[in-house]
Protein backbone atom coordinates (compact mmCIF):
# COMPACT_ATOMS: atom_id res chain seq x y z
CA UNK A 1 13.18 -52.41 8.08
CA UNK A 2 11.69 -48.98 6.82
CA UNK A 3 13.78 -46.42 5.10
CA UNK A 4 12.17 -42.69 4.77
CA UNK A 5 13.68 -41.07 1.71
CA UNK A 6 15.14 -37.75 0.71
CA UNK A 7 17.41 -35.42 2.73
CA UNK A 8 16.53 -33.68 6.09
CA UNK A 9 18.71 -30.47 4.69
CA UNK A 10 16.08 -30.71 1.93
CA UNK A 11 18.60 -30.90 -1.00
CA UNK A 12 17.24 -33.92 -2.02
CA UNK A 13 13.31 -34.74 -2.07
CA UNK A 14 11.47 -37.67 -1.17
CA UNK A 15 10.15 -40.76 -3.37
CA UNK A 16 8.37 -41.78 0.12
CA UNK A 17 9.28 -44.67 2.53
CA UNK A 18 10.67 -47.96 1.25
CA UNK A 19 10.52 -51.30 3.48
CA UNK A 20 12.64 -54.09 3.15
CA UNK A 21 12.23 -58.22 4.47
CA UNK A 22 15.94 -59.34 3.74
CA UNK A 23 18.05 -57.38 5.60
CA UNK A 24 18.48 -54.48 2.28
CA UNK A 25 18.99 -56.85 -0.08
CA UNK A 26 15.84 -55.58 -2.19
CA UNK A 27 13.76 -52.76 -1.26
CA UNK A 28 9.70 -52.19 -2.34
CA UNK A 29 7.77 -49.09 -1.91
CA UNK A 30 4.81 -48.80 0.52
CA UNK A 31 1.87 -47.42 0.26
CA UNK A 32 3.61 -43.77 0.78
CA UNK A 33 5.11 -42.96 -2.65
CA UNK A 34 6.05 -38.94 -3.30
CA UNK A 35 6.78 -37.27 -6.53
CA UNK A 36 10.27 -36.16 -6.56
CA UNK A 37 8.85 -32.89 -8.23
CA UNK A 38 6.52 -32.32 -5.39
CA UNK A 39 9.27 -31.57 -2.90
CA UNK A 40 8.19 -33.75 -0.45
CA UNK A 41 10.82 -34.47 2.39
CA UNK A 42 10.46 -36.90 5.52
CA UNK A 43 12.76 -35.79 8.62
CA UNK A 44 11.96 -38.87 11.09
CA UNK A 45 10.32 -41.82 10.88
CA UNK A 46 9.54 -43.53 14.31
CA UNK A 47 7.99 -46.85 15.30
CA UNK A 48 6.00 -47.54 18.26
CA UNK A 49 7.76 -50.13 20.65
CA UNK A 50 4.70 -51.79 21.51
CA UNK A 51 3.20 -52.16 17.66
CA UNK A 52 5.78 -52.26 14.99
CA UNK A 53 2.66 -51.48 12.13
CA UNK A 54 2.47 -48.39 14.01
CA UNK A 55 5.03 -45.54 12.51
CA UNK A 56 4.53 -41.95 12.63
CA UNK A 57 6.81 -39.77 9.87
CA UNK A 58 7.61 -36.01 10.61
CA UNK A 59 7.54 -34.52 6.91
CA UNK A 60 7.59 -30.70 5.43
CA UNK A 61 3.96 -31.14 5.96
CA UNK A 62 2.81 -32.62 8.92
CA UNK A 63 2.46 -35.47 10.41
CA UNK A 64 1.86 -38.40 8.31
CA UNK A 65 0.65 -42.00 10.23
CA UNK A 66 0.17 -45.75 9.69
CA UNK A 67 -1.41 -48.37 11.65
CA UNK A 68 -1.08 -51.23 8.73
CA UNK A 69 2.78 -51.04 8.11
CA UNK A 70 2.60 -48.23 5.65
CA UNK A 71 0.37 -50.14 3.45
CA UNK A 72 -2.06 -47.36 3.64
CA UNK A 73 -1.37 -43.73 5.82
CA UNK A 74 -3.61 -41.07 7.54
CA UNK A 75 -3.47 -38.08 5.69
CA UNK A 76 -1.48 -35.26 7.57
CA UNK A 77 -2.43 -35.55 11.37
CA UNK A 78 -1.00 -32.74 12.34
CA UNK A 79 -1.58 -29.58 9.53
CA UNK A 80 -0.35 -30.00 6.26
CA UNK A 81 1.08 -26.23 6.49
CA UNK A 82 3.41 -27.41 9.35
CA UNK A 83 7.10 -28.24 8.58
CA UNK A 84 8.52 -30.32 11.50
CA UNK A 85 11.59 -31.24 12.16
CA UNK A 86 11.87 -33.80 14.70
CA UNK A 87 8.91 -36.88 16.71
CA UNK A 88 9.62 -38.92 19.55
CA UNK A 89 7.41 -41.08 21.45
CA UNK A 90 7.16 -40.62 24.74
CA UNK A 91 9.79 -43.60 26.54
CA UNK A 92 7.14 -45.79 28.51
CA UNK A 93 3.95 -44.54 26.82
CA UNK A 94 3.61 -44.94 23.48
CA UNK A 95 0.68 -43.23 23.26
CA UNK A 96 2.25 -39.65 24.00
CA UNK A 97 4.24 -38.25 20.98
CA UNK A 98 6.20 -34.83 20.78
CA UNK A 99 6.73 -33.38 17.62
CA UNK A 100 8.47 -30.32 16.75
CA UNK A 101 9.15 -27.83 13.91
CA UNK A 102 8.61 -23.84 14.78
CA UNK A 103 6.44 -24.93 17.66
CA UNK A 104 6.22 -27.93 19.61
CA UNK A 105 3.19 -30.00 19.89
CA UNK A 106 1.97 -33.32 22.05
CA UNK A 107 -0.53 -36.00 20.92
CA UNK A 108 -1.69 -38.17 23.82
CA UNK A 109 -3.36 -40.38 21.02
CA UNK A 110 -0.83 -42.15 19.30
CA UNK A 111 -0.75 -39.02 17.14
CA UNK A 112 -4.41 -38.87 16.13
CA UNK A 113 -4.92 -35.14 17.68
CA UNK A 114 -2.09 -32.85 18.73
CA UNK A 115 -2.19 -29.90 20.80
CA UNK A 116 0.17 -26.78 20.61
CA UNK A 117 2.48 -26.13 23.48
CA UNK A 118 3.95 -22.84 24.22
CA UNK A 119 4.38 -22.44 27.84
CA UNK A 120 8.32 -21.64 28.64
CA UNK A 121 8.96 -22.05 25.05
CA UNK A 122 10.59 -19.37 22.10
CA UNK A 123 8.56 -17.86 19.85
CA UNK A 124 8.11 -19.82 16.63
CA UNK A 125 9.37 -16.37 14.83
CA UNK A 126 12.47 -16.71 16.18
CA UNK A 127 13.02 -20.63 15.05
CA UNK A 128 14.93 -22.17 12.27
CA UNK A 129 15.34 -26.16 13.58
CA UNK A 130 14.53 -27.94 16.15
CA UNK A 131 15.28 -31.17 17.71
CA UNK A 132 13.48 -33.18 20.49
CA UNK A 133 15.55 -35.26 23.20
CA UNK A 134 13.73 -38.15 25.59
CA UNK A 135 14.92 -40.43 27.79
CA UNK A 136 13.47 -44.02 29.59
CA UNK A 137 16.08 -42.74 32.64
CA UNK A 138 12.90 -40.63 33.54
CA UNK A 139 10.06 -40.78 31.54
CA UNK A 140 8.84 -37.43 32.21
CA UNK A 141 11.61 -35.24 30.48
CA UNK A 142 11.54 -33.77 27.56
CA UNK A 143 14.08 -31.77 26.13
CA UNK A 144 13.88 -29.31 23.10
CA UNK A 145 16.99 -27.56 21.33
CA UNK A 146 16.31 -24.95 19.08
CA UNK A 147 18.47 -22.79 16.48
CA UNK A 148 17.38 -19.68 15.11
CA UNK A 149 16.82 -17.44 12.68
CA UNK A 150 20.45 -16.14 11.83
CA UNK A 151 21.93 -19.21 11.93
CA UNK A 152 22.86 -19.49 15.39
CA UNK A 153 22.24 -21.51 18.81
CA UNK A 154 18.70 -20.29 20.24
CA UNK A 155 18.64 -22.10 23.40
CA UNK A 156 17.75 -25.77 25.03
CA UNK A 157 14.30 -26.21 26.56
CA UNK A 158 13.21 -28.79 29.20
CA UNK A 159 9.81 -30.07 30.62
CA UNK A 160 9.38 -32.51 33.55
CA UNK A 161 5.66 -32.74 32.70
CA UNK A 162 5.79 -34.68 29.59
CA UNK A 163 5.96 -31.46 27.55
CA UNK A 164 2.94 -29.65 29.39
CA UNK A 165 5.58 -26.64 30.14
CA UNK A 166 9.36 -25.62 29.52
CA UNK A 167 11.72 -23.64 31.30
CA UNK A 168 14.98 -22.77 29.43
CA UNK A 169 18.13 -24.91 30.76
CA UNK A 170 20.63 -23.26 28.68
CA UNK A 171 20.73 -19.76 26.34
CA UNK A 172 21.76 -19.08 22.69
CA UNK A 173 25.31 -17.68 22.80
């Protein structure tokens, strides 16, 4: 079992991700270790159902991703300016993963390369958080929720084209 550290409210920053063999008896770090003092924080950490060595974290800055179990880690995949919020793998095909902060963006390499989608979706001006929803009841959906910038309910967000485009299902109130 892997355990990503800190707090996603960011009141509490990351010493990295922490794996443990005997159900949480004892915990050791990985090969991802953070200085508390450098404000690191990880929102998600998800592992590929096909390859459990295979874990992408969405962190303050990017995209961080293992192949090896978090023994070692790419650097940030996706910019290390980007503060995300939420990743998902796509139910079916591991190879597509959504991840979302301000924007939303798609990898169709196991999150090697992403690309920025913006087609139906807010503009990242108007974001605060963001969430991703998927489902294996059909494969194709994706569904985005956004809040924005005063605190409030921006709107929910779904694509049938495995996040090509969105058209807004619900607005902010």
């Amino acid at each position: 079992m892997y355990l990503a550290t800190g707090n996603r409210e960011n009141d509490r920053n990351s010493i990295g991700i922490l794996k443990t063999s005997d159900g949480g008896s004892t915990w050791q770090t990985t090969g991802v270790v953070f200085p508390t003092a450098e404000g690191s924080t990880i929102r998600r950490l998800i592992m590929d159902p096909n390859n459990p060595q295979v874990m992408i974290a969405a962190t303050n800055f990017g995209i961080i991703r293992t192949t090896d179990g978090w023994a070692t880690f790419d650097e940030p995949t996706l910019s290390a300016n980007i503060n995300l919020d939420d990743v998902e793998f796509k139910p079916g095909n591991s190879n597509i993963v959504y991840a979302i902060g301000k924007s939303f963006y798609r990898s169709i390499d196991k999150g090697i390369t992403w690309s920025n989608i913006t087609s139906g979706l807010p503009v990242s001006g108007d974001i605060s958080r963001s969430l991703i929803a998927v489902t294996p009841a059909d494969q194709e959906y994706v569904y985005a929720v956004f809040g924005n910038t005063s605190g409030g309910y921006l709107g929910t967000y779904r694509s049938t084209d495995s996040g090509s485009n969105f058209n807004i299902i619900t607005i902010g109130l």
